[in-house]
N, C-alpha and C. Protein backbone atom coordinates (compact mmCIF):
# COMPACT_ATOMS: atom_id res chain seq x y z
N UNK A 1 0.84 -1.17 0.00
CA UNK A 1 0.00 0.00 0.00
C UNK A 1 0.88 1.23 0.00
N UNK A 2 0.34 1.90 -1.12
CA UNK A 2 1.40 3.34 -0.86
C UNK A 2 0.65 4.32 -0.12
N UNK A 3 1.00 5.20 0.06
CA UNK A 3 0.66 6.67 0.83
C UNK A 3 0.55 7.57 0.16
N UNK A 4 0.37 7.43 -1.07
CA UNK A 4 0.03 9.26 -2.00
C UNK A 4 1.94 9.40 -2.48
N UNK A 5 2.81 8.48 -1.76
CA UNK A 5 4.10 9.09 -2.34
C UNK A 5 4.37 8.32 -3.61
N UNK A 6 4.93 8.56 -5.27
CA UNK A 6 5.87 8.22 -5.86
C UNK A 6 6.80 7.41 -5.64
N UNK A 7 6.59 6.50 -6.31
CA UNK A 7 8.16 5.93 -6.23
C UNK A 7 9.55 6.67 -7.05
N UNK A 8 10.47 6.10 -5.78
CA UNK A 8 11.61 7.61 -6.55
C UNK A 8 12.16 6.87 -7.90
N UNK A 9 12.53 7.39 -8.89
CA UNK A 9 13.44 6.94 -9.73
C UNK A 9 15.12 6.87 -9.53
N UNK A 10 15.01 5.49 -8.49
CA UNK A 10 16.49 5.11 -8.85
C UNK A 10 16.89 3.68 -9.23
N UNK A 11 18.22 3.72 -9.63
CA UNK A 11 18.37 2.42 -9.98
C UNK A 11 18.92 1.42 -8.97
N UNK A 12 18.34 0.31 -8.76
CA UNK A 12 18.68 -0.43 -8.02
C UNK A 12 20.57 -1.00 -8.03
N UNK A 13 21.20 -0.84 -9.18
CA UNK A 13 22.50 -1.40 -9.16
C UNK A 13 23.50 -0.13 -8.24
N UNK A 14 23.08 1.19 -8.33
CA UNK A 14 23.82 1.49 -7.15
C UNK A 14 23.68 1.55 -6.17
N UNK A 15 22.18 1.08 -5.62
CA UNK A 15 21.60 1.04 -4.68
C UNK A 15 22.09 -0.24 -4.13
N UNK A 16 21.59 -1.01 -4.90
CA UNK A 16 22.54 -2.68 -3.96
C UNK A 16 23.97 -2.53 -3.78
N UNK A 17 25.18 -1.92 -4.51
CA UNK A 17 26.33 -1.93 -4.04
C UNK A 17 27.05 -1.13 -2.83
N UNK A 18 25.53 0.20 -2.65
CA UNK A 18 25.51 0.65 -1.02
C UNK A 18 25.36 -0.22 0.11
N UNK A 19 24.63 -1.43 -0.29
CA UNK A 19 24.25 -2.66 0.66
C UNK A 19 25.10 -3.84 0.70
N UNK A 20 26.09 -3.98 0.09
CA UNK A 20 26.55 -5.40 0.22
C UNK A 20 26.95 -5.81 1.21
N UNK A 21 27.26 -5.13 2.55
CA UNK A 21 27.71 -5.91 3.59
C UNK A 21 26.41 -6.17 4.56
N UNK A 22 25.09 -5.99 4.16
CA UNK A 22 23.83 -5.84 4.57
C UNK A 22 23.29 -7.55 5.05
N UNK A 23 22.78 -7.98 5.67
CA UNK A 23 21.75 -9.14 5.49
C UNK A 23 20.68 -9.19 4.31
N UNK A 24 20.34 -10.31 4.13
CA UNK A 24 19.85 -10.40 2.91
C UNK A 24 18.23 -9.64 3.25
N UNK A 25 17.88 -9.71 4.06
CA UNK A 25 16.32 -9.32 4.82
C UNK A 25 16.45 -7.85 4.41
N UNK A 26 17.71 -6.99 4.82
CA UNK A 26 17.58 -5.43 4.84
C UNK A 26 17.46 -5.39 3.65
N UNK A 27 18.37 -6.02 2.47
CA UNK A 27 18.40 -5.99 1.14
C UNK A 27 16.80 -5.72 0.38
N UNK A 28 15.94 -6.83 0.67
CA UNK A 28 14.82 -7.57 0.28
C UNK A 28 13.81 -6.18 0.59
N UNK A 29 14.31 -5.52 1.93
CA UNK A 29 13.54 -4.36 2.88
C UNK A 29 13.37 -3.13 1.55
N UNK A 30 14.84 -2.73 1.15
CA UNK A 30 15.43 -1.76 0.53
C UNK A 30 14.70 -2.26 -1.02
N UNK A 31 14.74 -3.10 -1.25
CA UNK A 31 14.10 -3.03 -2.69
C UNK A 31 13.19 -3.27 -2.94
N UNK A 32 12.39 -3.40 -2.16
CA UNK A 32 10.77 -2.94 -2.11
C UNK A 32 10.26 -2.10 -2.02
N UNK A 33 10.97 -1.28 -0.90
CA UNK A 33 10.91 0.29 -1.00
C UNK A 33 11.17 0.81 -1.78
N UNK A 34 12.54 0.51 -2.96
CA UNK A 34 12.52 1.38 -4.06
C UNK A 34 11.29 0.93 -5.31
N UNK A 35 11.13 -0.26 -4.95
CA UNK A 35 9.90 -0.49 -6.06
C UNK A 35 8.75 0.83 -5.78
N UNK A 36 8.09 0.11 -4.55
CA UNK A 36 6.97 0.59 -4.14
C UNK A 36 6.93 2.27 -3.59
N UNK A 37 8.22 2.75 -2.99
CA UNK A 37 7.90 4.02 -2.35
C UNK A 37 7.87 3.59 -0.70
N UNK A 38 7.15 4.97 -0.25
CA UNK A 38 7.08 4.84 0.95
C UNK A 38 6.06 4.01 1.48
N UNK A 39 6.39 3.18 2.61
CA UNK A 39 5.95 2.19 3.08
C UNK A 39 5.83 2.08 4.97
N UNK A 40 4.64 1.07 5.28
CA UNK A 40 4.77 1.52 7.02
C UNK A 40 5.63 0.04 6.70
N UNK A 41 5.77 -0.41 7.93
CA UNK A 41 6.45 -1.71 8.74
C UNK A 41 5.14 -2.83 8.34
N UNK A 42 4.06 -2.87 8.61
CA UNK A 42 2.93 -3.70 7.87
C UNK A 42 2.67 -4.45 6.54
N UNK A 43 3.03 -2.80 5.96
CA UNK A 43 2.82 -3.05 4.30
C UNK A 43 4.22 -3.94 4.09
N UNK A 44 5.41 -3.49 4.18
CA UNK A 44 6.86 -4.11 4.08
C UNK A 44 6.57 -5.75 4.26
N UNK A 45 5.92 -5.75 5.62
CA UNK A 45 5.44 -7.31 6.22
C UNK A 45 4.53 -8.09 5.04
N UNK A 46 4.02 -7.81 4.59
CA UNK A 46 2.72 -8.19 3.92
C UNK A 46 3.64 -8.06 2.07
N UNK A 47 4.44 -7.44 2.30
CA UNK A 47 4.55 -7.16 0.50
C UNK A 47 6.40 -8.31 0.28
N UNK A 48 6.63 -8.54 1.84
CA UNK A 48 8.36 -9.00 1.64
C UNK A 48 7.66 -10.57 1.72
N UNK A 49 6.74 -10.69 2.36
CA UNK A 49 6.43 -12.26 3.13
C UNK A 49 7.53 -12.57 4.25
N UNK A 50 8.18 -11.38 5.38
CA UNK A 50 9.26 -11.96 5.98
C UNK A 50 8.32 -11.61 7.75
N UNK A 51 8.71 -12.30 8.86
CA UNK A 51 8.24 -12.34 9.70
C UNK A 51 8.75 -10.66 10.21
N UNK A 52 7.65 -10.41 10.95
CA UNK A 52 7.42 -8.78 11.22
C UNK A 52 8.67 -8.61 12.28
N UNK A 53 9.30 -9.91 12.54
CA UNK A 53 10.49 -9.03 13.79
C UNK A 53 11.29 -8.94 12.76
N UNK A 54 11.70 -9.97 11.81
CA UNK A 54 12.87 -9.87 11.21
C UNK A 54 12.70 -8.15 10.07
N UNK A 55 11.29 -7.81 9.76
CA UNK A 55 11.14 -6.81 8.61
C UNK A 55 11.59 -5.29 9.90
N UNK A 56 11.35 -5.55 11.45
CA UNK A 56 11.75 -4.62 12.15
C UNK A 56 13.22 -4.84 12.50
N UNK A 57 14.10 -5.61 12.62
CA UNK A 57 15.46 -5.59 12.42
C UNK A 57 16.07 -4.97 11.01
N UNK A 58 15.68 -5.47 9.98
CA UNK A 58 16.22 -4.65 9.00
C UNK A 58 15.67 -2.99 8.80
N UNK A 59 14.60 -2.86 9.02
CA UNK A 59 13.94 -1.51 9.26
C UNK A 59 15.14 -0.83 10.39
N UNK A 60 15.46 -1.13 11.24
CA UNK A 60 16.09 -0.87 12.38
C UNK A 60 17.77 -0.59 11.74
N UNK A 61 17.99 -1.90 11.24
CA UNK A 61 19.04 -1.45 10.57
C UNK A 61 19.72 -0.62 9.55
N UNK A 62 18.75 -0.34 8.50
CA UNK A 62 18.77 0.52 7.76
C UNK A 62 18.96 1.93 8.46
N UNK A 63 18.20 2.32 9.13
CA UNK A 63 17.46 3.32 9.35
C UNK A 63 19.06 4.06 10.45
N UNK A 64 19.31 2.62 11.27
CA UNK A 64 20.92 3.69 12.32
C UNK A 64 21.92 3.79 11.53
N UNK A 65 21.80 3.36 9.99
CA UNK A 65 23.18 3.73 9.05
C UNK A 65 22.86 4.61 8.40
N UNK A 66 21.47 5.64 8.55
CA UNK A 66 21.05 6.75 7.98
C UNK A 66 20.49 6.13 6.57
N UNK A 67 19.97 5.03 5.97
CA UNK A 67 19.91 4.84 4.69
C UNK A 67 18.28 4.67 5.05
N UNK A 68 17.38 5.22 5.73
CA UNK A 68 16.06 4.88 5.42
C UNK A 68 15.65 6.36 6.36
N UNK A 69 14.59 6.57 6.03
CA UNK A 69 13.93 8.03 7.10
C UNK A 69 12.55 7.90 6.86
N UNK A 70 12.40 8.16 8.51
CA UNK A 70 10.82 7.79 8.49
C UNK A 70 9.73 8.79 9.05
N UNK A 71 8.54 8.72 9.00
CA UNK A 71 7.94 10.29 9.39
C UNK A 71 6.69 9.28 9.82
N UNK A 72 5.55 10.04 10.77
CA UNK A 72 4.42 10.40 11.14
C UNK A 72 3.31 9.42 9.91
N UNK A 73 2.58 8.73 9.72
CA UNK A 73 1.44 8.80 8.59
C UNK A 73 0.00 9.21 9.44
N UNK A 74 -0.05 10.39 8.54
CA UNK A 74 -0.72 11.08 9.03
C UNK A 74 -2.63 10.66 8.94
N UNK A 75 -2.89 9.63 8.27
CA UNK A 75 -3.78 8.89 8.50
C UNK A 75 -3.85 7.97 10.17
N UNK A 76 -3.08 7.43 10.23
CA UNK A 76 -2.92 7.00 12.07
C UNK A 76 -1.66 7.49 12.16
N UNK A 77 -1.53 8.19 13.11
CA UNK A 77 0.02 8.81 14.21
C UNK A 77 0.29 7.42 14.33
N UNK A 78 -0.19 6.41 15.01
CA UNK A 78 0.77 5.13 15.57
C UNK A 78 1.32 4.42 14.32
N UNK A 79 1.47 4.48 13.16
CA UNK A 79 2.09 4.15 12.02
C UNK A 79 3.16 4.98 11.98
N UNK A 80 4.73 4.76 11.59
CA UNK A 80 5.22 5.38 10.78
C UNK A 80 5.77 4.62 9.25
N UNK A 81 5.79 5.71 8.44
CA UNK A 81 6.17 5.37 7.09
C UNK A 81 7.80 5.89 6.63
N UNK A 82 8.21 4.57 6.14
CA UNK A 82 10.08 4.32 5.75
C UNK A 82 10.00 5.27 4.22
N UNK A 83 11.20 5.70 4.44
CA UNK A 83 10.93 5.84 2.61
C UNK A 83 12.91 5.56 2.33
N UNK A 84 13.84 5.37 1.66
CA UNK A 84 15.00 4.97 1.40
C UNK A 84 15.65 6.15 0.94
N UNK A 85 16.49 5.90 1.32
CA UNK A 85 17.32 7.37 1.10
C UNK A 85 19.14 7.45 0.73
N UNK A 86 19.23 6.19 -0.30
CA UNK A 86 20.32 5.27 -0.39
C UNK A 86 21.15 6.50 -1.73
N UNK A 87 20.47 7.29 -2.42
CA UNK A 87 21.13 7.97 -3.62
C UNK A 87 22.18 8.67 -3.62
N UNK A 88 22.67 9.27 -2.00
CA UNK A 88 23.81 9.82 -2.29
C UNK A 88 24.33 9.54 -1.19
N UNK A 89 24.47 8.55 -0.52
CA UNK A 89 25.39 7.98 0.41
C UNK A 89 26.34 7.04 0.16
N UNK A 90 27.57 7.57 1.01
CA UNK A 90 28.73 6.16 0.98
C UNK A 90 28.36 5.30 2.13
N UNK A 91 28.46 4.15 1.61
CA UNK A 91 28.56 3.00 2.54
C UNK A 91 29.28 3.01 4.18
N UNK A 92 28.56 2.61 4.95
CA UNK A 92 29.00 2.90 6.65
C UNK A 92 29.31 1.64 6.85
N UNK A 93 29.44 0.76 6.08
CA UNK A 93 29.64 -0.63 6.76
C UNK A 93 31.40 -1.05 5.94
């Protein structure tokens, strides 16, 4: 389910070589998001088929290497929505 956002136009091949020292789960996280756009933790669950702790570990992980940012959905406050933010970062790992 999207949120009214676009999906951004990027390409996934520099996007995965920001990730290679990643688990395969964050990977799976990250390119769904670039398919789809912004996404809560639910939709991710429901669109990866991966169990909701493991889609909140990679959510988690992404997110303390600065490669994901998340905001408010302003339809329910207790949701927040990821969106990827991999286009002009060097790799922290």
């Amino acid at each position: 389910m999207s949120y009214g956002v676009q999906p951004r136009e990027q390409t996934w091949g520099q996007n995965a070589s920001q990730l290679r020292e990643y688990p395969p789960s964050a990977k799976l996280v990250a390119k769904v998001l670039t398919v789809h756009g912004e996404m809560t933790q639910r939709d991710l669950v429901e669109e990866t088929m991966l169990p909701a702790r493991t889609v909140r570990h990679a959510v988690n992980t992404l997110e303390d290497d600065d490669h994901l940012e998340s905001r408010h959905c302003w339809t329910d406050a207790r949701k927040r929505l990821y969106r990827l933010t991999l286009e002009d970062r060097e790799p922290n790992r």
